[in-house]
C-alpha atoms as a PDB file:
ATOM      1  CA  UNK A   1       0.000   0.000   0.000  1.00  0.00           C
ATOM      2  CA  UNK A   2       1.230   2.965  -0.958  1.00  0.00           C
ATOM      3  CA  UNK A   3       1.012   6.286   1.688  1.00  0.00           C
ATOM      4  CA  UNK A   4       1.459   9.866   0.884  1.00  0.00           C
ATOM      5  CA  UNK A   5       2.906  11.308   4.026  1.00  0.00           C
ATOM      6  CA  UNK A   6       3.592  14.981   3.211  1.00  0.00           C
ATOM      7  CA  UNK A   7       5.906  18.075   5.264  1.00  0.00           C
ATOM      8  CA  UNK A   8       7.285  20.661   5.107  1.00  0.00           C
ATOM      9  CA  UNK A   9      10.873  21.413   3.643  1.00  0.00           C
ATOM     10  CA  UNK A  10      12.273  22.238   6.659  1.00  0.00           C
ATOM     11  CA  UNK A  11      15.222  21.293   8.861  1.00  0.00           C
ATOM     12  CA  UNK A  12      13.389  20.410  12.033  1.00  0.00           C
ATOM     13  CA  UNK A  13      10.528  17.696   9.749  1.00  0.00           C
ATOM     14  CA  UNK A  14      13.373  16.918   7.834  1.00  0.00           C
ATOM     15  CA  UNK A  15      15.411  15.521  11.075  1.00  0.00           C
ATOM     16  CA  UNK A  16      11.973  13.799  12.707  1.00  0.00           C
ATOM     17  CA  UNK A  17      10.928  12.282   9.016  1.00  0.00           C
ATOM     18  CA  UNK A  18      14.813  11.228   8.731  1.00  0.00           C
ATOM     19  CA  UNK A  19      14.482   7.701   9.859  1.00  0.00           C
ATOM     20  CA  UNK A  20      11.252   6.840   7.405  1.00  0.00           C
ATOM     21  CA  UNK A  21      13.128   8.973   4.211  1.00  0.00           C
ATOM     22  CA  UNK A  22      16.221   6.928   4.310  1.00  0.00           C
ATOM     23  CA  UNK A  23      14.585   3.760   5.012  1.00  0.00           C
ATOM     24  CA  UNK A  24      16.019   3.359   8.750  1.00  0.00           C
ATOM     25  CA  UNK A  25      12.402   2.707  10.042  1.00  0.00           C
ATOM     26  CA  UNK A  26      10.681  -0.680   9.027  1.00  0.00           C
ATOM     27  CA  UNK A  27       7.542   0.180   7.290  1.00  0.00           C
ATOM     28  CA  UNK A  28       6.181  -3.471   7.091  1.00  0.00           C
ATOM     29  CA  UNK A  29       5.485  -3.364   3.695  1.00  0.00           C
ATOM     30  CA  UNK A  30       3.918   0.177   3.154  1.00  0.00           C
ATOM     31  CA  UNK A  31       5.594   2.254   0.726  1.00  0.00           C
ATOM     32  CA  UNK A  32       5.935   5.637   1.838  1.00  0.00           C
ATOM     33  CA  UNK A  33       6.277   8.845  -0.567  1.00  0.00           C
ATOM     34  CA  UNK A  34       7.463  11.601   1.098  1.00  0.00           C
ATOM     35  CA  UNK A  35       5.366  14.479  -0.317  1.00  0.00           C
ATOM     36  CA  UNK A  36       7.642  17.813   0.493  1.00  0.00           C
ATOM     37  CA  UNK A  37       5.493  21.567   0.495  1.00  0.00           C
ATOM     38  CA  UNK A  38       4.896  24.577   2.607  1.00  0.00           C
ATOM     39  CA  UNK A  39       2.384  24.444   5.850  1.00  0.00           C
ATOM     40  CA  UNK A  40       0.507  26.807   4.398  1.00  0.00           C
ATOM     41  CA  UNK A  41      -0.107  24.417   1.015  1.00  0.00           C
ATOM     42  CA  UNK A  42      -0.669  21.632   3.442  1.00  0.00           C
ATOM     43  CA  UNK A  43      -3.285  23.426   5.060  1.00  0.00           C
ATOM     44  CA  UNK A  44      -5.088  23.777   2.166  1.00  0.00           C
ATOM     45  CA  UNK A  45      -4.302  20.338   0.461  1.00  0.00           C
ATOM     46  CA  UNK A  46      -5.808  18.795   3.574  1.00  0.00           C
ATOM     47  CA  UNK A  47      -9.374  20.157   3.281  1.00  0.00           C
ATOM     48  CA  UNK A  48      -9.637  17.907   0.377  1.00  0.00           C
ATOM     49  CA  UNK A  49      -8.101  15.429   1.928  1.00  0.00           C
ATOM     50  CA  UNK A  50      -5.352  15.066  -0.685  1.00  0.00           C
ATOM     51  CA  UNK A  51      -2.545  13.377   1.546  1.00  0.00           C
ATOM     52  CA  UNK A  52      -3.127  10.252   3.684  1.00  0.00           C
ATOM     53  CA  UNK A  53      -0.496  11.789   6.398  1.00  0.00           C
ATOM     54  CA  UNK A  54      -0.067  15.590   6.388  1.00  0.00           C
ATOM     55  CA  UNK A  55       1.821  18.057   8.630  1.00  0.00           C
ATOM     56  CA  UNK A  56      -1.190  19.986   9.175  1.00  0.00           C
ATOM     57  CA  UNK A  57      -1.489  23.727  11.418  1.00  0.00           C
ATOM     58  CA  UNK A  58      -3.328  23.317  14.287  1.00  0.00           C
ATOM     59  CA  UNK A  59      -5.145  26.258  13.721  1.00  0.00           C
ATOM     60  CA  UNK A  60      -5.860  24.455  10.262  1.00  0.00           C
ATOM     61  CA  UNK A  61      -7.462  21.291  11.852  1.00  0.00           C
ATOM     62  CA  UNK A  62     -10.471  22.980  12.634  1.00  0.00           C
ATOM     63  CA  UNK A  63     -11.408  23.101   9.172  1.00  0.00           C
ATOM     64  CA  UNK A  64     -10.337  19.670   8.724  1.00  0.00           C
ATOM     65  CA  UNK A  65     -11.021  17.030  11.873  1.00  0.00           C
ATOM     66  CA  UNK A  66     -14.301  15.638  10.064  1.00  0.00           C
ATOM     67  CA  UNK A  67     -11.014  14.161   7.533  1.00  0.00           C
ATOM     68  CA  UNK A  68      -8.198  13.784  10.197  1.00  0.00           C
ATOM     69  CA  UNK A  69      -7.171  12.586  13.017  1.00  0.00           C
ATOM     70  CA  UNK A  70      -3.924  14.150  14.874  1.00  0.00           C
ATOM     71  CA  UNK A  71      -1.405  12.068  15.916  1.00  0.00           C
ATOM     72  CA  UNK A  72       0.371  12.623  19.286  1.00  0.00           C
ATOM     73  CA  UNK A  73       3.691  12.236  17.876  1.00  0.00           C
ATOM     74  CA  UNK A  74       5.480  14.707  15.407  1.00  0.00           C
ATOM     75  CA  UNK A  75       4.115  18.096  16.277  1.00  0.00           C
ATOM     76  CA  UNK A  76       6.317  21.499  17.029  1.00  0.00           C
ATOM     77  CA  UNK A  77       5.005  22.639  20.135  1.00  0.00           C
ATOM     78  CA  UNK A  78       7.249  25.352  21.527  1.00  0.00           C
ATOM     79  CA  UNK A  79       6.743  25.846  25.731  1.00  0.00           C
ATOM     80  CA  UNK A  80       7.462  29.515  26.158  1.00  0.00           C
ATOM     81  CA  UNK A  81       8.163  30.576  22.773  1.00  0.00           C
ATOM     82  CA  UNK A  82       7.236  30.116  19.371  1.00  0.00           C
ATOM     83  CA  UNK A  83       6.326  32.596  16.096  1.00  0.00           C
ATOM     84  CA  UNK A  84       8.023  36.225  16.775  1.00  0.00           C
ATOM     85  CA  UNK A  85       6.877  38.967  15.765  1.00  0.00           C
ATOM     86  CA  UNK A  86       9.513  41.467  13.835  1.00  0.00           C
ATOM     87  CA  UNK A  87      10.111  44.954  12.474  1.00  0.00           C
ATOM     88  CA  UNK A  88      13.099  47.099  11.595  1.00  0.00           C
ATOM     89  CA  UNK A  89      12.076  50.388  13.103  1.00  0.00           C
ATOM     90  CA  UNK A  90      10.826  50.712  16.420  1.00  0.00           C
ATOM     91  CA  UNK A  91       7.170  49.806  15.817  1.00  0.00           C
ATOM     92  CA  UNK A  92       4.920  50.279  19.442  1.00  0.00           C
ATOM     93  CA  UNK A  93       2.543  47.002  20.056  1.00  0.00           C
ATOM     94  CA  UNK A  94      -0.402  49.830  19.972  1.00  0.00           C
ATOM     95  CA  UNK A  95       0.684  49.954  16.002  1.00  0.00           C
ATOM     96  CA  UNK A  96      -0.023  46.434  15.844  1.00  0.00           C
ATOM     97  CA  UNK A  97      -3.322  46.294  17.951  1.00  0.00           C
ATOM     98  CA  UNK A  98      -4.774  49.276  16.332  1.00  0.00           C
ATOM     99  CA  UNK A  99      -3.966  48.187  12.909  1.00  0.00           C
ATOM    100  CA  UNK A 100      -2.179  51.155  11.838  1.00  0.00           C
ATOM    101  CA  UNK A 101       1.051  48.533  11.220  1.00  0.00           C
ATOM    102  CA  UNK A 102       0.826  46.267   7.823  1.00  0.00           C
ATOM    103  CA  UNK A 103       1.891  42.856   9.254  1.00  0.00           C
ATOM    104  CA  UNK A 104       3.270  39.736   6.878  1.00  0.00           C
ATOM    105  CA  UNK A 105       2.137  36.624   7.748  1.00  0.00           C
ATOM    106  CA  UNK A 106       2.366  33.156   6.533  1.00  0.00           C
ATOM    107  CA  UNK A 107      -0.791  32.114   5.759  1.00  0.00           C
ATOM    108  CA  UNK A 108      -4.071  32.374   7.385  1.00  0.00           C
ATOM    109  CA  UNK A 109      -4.731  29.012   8.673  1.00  0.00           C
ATOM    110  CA  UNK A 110      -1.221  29.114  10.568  1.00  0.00           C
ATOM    111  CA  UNK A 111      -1.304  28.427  13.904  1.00  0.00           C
ATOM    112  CA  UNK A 112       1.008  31.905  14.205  1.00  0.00           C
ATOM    113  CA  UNK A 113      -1.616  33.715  12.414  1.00  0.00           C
ATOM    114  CA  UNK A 114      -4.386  32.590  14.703  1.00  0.00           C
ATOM    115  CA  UNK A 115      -2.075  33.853  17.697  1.00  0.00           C
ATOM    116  CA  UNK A 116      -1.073  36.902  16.018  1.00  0.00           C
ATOM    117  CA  UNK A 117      -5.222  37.465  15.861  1.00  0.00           C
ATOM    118  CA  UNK A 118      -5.588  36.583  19.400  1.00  0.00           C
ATOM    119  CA  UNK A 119      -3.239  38.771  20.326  1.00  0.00           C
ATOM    120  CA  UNK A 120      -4.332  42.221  18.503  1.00  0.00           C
ATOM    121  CA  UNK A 121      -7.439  41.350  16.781  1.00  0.00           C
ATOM    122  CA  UNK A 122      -7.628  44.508  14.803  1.00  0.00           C
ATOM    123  CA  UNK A 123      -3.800  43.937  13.205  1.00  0.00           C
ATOM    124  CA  UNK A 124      -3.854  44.292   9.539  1.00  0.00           C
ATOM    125  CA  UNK A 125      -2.126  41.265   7.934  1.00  0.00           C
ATOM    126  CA  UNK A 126      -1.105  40.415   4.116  1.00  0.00           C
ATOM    127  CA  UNK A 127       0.007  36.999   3.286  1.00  0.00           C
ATOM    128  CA  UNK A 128       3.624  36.316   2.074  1.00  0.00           C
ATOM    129  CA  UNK A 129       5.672  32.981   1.536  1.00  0.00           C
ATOM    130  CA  UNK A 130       6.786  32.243   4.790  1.00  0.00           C
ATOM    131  CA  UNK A 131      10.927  32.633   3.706  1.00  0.00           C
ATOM    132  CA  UNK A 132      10.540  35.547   2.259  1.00  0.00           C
ATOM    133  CA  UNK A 133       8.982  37.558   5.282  1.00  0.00           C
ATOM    134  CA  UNK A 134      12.198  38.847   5.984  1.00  0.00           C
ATOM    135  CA  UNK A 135      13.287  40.629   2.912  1.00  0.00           C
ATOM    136  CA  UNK A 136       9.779  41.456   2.667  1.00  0.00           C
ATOM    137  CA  UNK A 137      10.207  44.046   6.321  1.00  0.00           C
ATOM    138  CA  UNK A 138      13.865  44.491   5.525  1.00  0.00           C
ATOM    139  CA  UNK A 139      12.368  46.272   2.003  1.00  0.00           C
ATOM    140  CA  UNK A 140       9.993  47.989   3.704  1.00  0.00           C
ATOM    141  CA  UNK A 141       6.867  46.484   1.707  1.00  0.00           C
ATOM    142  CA  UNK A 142       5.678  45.394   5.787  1.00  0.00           C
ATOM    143  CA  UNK A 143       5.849  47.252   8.568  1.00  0.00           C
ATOM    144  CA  UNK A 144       6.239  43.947  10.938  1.00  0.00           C
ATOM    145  CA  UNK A 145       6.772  40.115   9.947  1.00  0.00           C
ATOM    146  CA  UNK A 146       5.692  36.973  11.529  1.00  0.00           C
ATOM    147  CA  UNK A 147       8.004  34.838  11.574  1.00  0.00           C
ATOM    148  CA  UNK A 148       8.084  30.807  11.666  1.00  0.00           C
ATOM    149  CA  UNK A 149      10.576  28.274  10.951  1.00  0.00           C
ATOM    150  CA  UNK A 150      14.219  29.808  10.903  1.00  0.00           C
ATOM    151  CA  UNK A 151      13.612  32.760  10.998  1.00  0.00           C
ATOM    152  CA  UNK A 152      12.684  32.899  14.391  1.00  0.00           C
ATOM    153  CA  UNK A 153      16.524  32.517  15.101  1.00  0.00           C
ATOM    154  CA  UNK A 154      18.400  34.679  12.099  1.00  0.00           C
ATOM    155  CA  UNK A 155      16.042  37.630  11.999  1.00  0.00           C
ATOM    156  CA  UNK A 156      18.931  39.748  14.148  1.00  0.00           C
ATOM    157  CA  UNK A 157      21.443  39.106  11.132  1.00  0.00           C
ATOM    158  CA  UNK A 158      18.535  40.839   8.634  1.00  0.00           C
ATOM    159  CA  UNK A 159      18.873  44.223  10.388  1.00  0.00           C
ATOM    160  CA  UNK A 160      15.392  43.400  12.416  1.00  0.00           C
ATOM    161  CA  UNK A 161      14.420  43.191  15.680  1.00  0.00           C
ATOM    162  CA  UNK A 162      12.160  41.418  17.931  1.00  0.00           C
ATOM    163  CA  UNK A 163       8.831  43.021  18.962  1.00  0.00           C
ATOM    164  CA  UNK A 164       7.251  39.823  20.576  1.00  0.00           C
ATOM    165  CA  UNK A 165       7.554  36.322  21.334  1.00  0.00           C
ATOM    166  CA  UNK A 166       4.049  34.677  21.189  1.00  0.00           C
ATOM    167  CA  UNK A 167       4.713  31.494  22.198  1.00  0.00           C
ATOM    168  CA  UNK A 168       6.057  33.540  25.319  1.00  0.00           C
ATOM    169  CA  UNK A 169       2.516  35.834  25.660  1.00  0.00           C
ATOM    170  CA  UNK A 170       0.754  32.599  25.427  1.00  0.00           C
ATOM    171  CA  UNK A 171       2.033  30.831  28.351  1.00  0.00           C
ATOM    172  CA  UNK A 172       1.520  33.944  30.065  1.00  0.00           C
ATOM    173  CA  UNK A 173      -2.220  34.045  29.563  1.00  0.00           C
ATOM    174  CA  UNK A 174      -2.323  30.196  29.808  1.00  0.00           C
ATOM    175  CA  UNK A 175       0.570  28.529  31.335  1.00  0.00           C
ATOM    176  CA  UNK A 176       0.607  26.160  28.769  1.00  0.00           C
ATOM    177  CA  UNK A 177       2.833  26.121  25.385  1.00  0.00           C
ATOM    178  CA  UNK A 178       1.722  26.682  22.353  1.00  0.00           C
ATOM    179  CA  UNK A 179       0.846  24.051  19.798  1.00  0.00           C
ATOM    180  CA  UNK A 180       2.250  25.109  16.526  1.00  0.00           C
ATOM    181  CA  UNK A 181       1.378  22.034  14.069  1.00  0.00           C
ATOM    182  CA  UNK A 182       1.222  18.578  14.301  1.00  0.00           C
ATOM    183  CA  UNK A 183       0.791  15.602  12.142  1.00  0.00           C
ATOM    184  CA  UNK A 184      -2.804  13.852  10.822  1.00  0.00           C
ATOM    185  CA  UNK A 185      -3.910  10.721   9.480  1.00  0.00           C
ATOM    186  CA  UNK A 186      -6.808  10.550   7.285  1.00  0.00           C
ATOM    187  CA  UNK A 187     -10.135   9.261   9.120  1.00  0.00           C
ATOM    188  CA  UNK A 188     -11.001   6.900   6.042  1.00  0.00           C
ATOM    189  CA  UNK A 189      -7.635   4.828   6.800  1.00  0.00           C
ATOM    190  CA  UNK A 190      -9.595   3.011   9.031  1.00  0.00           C
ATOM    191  CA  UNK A 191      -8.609   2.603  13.113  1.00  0.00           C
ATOM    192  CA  UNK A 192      -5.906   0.006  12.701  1.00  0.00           C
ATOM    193  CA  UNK A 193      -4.287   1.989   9.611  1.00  0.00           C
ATOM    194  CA  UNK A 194      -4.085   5.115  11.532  1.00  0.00           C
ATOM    195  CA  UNK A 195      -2.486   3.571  14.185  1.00  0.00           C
ATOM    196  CA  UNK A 196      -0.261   1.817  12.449  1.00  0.00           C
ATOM    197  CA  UNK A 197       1.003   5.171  11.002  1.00  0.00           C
ATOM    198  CA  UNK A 198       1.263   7.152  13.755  1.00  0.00           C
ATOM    199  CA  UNK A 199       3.273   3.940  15.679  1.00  0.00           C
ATOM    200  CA  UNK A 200       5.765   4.543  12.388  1.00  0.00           C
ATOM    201  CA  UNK A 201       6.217   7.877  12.677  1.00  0.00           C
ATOM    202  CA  UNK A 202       6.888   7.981  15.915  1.00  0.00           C
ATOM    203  CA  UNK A 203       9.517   5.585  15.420  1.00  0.00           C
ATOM    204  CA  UNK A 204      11.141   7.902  12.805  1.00  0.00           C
ATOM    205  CA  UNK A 205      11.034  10.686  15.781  1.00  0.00           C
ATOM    206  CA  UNK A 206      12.787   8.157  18.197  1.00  0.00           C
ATOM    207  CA  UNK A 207      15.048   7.025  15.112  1.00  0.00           C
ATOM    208  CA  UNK A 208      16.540  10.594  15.108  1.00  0.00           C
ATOM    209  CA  UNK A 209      16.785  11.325  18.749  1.00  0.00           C
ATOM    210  CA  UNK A 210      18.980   8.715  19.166  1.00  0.00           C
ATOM    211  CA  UNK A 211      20.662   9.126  16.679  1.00  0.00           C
ATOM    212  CA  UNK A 212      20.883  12.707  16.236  1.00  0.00           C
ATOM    213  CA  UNK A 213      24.623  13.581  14.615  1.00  0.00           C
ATOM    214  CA  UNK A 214      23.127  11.649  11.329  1.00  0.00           C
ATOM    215  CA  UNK A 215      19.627  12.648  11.625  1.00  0.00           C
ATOM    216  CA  UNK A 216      20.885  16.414  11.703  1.00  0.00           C
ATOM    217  CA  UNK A 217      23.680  16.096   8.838  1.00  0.00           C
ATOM    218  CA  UNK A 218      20.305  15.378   6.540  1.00  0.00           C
ATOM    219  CA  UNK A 219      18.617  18.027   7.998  1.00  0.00           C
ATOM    220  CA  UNK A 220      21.221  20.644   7.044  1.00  0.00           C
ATOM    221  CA  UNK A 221      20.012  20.127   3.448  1.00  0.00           C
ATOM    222  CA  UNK A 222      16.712  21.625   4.001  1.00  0.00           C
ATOM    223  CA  UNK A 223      17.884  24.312   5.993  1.00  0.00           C
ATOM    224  CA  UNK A 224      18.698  27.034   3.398  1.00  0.00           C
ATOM    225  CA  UNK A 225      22.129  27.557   4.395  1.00  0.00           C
ATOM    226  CA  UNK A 226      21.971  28.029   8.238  1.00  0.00           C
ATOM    227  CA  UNK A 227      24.623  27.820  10.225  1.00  0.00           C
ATOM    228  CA  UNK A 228      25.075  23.975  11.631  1.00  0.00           C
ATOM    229  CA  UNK A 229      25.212  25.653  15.084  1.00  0.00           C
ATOM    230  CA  UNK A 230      22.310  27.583  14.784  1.00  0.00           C
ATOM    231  CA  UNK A 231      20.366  24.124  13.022  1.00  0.00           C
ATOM    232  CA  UNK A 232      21.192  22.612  15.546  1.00  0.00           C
ATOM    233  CA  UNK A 233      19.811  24.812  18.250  1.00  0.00           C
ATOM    234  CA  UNK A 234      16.587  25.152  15.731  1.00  0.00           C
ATOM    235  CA  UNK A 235      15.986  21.132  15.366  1.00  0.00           C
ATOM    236  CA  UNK A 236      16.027  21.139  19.468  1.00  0.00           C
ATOM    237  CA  UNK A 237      13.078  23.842  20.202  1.00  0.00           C
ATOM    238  CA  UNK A 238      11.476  22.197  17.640  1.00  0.00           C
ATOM    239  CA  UNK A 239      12.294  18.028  17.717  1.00  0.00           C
ATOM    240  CA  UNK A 240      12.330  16.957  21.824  1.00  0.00           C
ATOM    241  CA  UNK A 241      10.091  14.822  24.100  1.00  0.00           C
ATOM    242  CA  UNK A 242       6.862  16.279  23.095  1.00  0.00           C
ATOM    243  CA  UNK A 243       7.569  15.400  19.747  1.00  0.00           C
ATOM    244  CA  UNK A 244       7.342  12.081  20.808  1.00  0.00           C
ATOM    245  CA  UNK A 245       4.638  12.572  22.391  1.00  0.00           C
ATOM    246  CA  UNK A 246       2.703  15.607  23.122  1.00  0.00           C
ATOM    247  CA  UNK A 247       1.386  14.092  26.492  1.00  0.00           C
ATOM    248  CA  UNK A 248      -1.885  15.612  28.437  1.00  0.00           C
ATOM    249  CA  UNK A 249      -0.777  18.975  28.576  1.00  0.00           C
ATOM    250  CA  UNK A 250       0.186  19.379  24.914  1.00  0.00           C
ATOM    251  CA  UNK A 251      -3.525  17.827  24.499  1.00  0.00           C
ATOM    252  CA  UNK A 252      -4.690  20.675  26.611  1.00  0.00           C
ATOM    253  CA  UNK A 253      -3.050  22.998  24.883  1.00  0.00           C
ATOM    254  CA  UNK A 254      -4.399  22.213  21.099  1.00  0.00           C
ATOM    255  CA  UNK A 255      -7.674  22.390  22.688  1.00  0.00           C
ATOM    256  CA  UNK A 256      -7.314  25.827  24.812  1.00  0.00           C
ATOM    257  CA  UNK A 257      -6.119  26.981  21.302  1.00  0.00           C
ATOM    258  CA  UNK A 258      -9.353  26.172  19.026  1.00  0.00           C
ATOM    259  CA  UNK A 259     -11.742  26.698  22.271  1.00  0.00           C
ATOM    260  CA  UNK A 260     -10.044  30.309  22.235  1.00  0.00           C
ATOM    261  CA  UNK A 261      -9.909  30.797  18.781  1.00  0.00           C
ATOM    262  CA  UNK A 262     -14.096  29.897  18.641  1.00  0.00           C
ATOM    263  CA  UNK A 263     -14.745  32.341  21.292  1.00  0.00           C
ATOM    264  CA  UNK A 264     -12.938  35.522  20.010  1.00  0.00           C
ATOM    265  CA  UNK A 265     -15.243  34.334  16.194  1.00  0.00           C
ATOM    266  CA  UNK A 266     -11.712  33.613  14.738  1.00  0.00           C
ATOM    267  CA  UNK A 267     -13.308  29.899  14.027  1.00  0.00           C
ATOM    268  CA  UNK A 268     -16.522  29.265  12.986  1.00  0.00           C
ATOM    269  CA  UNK A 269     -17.563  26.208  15.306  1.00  0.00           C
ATOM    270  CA  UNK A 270     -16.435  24.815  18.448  1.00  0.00           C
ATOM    271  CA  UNK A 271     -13.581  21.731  18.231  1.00  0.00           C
ATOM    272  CA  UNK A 272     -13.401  18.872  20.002  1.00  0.00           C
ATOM    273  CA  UNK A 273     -10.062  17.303  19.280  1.00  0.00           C
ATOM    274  CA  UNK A 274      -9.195  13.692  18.932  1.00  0.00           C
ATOM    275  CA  UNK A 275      -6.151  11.817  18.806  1.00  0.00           C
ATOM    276  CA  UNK A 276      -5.090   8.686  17.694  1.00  0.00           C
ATOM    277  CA  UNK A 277      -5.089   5.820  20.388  1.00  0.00           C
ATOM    278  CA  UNK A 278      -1.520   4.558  19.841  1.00  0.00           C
END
């Protein structure tokens, strides 16, 4: 059977998908095509249910838990930080919450665009390709950037600076961290399928922990030229025990997420989340 198991081009899913992409991981016969596009693509591919396992937003699963399940394993859940927001000039948070600041974002079913809207309701947004939000405030075409992935560490060596951490805001008004995205199976799978593909990619996860020095030399080919130092330090916020699993407080945390998302009318219907059993 064969299983489309897409994520994103980036250094941190590259190192957790390393043991299943280079065949370390027994798959027991499945044949698995690694499927490589931005979050915000995946997003969108999952409403129609394109991929059978997709990194997914968790903002994004409320739009699409009547096709997915999340797994417990594989998500970037950052406890006391996460996206950052960014501007060259000094920029006041009033600029942001009063939408008098343009900010780039993303994509809109981001998890760090749902915070961002949490956070200042009223901030004017535009959507840009995630690895370009930094030339995009550097040239002045944005007033602020929100920045995911690797950016969140080389921003300082664009010129910019850091306005806020809201990964770090969140666990202030929560005390719990904040669920970035995470990985789905598709409903139709059947039980025993889904589990059996979350059990594999959890391996892969384990696979790379231990054995990280290899896992982490593949990575640096998806991480556009950052320093190994800094890839490293990137890979470990974002690949660590709650990768593994998320436990009952990253649980928690998906759910405070979409319950507070529903009640400020940023999502249309309540969410009760599921995971798979395994």
């Amino acid at each position: 059977m064969r299983i489309s198991l897409a994520h994103s081009p980036d250094s941190d899913d590259a190192f957790m998908f390393y043991g299943l992409a280079r065949g370390k991981v027994p798959t027991d016969g499945l044949e698995i095509a690694h499927v490589l596009r931005d979050i915000e693509t995946l997003n969108q591919q999952a409403r129609d249910g394109v991929h059978e396992v997709t990194a997914v937003s968790f903002h994004a699963y409320a739009y699409v838990g009547d096709r997915y399940a999340l797994m417990p394993c594989g998500g970037s859940i950052g406890d006391g930080y996460g996206p950052l927001l960014i501007a060259g000039e000094r920029l006041s948070g009033s600029a942001l919450e009063d939408g008098e600041a343009l900010v780039a974002v993303p994509g809109t079913l981001t998890t760090a665009c749902l915070a961002l809207r949490l956070f200042a309701p009223r901030a004017r947004t535009r959507v840009v390709p995630f690895d370009r939000i930094l030339d995009e405030v550097r040239a002045g075409r944005a007033d602020a950037g929100l920045v995911i992935h690797e950016g969140q560490l080389t921003f300082a060596g664009h010129g910019l600076r850091k306005i806020l951490d809201l990964g770090a805001w969140w666990k202030e008004q929560t005390g719990l961290p904040l669920p970035l995205g995470g990985n789905a199976v598709r409903r139709d799978l059947g039980d025993e399928m889904m589990a059996r593909l979350t059990r594999l990619v959890r391996a892969s996860v384990r696979y790379s922990l231990a054995h990280r020095a290899e896992a982490l030399q593949y990575a640096l080919g998806f991480a556009r030229g950052m320093d190994p130092a800094v890839a490293d330090r990137f890979v470990g916020m974002w690949v660590n025990e709650m990768t593994v699993d998320c436990g009952e407080r990253g649980r928690r945390a998906v759910q405070e997420l979409l319950a507070r998302g529903h009640a400020a009318g940023l999502i249309p219907r309540a969410v009760t989340v599921d995971f798979v059993p395994a």
